[in-house]
C-alpha atoms as a PDB file:
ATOM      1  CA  UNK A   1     -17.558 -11.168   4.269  1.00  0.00           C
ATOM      2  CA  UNK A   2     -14.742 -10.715   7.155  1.00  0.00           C
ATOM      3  CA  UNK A   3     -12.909  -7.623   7.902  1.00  0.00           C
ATOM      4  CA  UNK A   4      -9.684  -7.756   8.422  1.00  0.00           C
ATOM      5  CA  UNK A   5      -7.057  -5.775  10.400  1.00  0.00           C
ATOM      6  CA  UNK A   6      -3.454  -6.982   9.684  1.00  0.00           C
ATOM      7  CA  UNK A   7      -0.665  -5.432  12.337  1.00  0.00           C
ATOM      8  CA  UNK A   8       3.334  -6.357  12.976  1.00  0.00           C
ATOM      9  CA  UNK A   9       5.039  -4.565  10.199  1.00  0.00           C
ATOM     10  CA  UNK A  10       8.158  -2.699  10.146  1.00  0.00           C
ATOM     11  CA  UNK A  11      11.719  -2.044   9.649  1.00  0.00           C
ATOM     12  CA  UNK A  12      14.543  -4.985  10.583  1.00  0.00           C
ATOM     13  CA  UNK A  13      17.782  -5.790   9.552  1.00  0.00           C
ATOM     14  CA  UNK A  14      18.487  -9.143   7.347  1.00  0.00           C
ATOM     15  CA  UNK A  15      18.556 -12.034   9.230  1.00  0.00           C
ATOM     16  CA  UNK A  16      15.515 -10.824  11.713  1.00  0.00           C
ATOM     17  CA  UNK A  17      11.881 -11.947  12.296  1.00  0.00           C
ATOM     18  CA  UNK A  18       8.671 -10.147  12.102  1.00  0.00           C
ATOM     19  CA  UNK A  19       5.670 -11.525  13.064  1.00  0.00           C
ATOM     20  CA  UNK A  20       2.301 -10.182  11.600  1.00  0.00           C
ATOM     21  CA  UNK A  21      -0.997 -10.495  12.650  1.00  0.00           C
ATOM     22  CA  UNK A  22      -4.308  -9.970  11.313  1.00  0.00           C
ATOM     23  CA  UNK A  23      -7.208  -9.481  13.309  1.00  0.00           C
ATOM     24  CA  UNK A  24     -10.576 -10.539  11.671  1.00  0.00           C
ATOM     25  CA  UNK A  25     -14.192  -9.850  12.538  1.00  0.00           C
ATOM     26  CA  UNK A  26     -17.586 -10.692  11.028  1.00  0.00           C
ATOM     27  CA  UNK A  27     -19.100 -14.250  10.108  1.00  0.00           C
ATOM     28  CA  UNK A  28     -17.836 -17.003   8.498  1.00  0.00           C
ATOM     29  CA  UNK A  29     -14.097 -16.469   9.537  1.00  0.00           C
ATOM     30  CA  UNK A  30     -13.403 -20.238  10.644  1.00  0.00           C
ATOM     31  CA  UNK A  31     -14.672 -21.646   7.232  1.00  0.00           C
ATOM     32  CA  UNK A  32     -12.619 -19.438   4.591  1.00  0.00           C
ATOM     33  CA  UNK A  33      -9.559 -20.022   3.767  1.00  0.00           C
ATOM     34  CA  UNK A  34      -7.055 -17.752   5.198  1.00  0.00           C
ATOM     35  CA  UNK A  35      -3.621 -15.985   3.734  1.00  0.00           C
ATOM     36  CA  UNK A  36      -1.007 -13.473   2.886  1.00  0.00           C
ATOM     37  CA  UNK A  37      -0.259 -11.734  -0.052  1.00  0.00           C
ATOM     38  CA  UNK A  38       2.543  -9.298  -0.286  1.00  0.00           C
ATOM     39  CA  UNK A  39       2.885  -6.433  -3.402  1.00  0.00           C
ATOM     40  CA  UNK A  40       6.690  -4.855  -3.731  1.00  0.00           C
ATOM     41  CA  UNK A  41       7.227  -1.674  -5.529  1.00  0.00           C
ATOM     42  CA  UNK A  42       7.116  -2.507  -9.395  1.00  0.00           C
ATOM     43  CA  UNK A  43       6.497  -6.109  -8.940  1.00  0.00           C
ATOM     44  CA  UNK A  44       3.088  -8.087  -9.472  1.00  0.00           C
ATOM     45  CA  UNK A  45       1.312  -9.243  -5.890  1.00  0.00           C
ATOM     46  CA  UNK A  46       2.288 -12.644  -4.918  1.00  0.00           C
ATOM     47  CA  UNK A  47       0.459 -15.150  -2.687  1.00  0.00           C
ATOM     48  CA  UNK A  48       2.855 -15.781   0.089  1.00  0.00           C
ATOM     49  CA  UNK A  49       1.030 -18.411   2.320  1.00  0.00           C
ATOM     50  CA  UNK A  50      -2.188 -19.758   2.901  1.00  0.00           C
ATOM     51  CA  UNK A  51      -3.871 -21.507   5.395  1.00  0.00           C
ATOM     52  CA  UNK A  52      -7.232 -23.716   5.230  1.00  0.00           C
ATOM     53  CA  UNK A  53      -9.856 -24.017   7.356  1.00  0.00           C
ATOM     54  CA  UNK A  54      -8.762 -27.404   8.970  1.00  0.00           C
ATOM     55  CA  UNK A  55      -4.636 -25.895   9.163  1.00  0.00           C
ATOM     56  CA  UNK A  56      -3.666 -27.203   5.667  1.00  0.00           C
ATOM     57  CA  UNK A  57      -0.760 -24.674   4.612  1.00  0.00           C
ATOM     58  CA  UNK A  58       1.085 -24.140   1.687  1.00  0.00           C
ATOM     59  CA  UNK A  59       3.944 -21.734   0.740  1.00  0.00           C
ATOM     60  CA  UNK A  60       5.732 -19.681  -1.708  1.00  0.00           C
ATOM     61  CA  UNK A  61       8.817 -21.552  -2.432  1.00  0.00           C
ATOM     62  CA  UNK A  62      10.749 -18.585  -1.740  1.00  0.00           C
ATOM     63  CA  UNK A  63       9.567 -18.167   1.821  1.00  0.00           C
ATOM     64  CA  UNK A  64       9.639 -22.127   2.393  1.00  0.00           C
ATOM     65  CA  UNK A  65      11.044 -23.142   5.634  1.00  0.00           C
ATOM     66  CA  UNK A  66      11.452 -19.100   6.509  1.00  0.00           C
ATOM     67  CA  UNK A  67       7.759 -18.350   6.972  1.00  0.00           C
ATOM     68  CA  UNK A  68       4.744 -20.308   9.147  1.00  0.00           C
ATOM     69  CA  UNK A  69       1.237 -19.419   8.791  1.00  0.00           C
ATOM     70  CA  UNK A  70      -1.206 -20.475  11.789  1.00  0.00           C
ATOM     71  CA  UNK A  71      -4.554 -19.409  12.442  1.00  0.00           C
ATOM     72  CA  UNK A  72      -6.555 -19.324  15.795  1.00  0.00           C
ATOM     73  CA  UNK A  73      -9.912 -19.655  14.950  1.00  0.00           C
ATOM     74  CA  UNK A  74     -11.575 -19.057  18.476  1.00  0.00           C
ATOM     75  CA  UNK A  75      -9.790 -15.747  17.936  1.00  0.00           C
ATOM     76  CA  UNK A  76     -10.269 -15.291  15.009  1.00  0.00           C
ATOM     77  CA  UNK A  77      -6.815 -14.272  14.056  1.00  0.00           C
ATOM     78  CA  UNK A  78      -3.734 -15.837  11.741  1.00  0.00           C
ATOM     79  CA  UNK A  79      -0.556 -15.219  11.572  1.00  0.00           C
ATOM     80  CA  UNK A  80       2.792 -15.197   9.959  1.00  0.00           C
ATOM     81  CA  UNK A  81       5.573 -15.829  11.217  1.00  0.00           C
ATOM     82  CA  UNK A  82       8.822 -14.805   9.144  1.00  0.00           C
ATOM     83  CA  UNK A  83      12.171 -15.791  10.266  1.00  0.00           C
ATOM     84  CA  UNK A  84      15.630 -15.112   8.034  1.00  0.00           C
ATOM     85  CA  UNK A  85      14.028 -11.945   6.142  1.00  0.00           C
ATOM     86  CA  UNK A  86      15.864 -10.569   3.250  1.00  0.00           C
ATOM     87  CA  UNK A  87      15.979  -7.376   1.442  1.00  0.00           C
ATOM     88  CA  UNK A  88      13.595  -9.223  -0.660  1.00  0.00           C
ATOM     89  CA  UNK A  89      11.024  -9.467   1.352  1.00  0.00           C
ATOM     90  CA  UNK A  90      10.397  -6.016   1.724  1.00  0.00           C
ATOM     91  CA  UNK A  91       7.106  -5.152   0.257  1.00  0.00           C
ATOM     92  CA  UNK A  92       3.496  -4.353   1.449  1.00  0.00           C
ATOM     93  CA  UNK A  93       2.045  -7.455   2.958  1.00  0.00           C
ATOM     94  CA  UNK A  94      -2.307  -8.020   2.788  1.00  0.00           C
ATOM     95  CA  UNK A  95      -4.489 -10.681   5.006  1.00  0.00           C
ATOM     96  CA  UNK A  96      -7.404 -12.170   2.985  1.00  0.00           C
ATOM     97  CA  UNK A  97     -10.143 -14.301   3.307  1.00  0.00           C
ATOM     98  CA  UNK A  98     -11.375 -16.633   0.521  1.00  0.00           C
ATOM     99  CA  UNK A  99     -13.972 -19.464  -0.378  1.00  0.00           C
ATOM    100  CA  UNK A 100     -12.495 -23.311  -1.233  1.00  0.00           C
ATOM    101  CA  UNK A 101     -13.544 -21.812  -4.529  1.00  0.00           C
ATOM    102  CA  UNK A 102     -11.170 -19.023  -4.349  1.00  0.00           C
ATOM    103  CA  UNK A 103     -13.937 -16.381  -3.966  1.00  0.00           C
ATOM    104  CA  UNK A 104     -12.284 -13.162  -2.238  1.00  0.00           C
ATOM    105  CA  UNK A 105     -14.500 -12.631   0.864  1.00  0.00           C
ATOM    106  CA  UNK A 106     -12.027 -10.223   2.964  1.00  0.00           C
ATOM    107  CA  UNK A 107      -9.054  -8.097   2.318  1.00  0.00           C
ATOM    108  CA  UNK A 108      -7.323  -5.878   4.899  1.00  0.00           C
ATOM    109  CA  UNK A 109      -5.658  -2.952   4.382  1.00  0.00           C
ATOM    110  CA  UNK A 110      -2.080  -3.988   4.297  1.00  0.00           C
ATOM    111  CA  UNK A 111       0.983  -3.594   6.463  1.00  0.00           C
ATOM    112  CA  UNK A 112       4.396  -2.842   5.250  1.00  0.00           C
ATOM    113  CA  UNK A 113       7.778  -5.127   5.896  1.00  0.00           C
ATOM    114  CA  UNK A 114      11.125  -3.245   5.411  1.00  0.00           C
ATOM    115  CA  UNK A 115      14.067  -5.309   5.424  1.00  0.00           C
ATOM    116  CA  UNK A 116      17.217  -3.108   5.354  1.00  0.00           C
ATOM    117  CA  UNK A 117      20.615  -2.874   7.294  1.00  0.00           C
END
């Protein structure tokens, strides 16, 4: 199990970047698998990017070619990188950790993205 600290959020017009980070500690950090989930208001959580232990990525098609993932495992931090954010992207945005298997092994406690002019 990893705890997990995510920080970055907040309020920027359409068209800006954010960049969040999310701070883990514990063991086993460099072999989970690493992403982002975000959770709007009235709309079910969706996995927005995810990163494996050897830097494999994949992406949401809506936040292709907007959003990176990366991961620093002597630091044990990863982060995401969101460039072009629309109004909707806004929503509540979560770190985890999980197995190859897809075992949950780390959640933080979220960080919220407003995109508004």
């Amino acid at each position: 199990q990893v705890q997990l600290v995510e920080s970055g959020g907040g309020l920027v017009q359409p068209g800006g970047s954010l960049q969040l980070s999310c701070a883990g500690s514990g063991r086993g950090f460099n072999v989970f698998t690493m992403g982002w989930y975000r959770q709007a208001p009235e709309k079910q959580r969706e996995s927005v990017a995810r990163i494996t232990p050897n830097g494999r990525t994949s992406y949401l098609d809506a936040v292709k070619g907007r959003f990176t993932i990366s991961r620093d495992n002597a630091k044990k931090m990863v982060y995401l990188q969101m460039n072009n954010l629309q109004p909707e992207d806004t929503a509540d945005y979560y770190c985890y950790a999980e197995t190859s298997f897809g075992q949950g092994r780390g959640l933080g406690q979220g960080t919220q993205v407003t995109v508004s002019s």
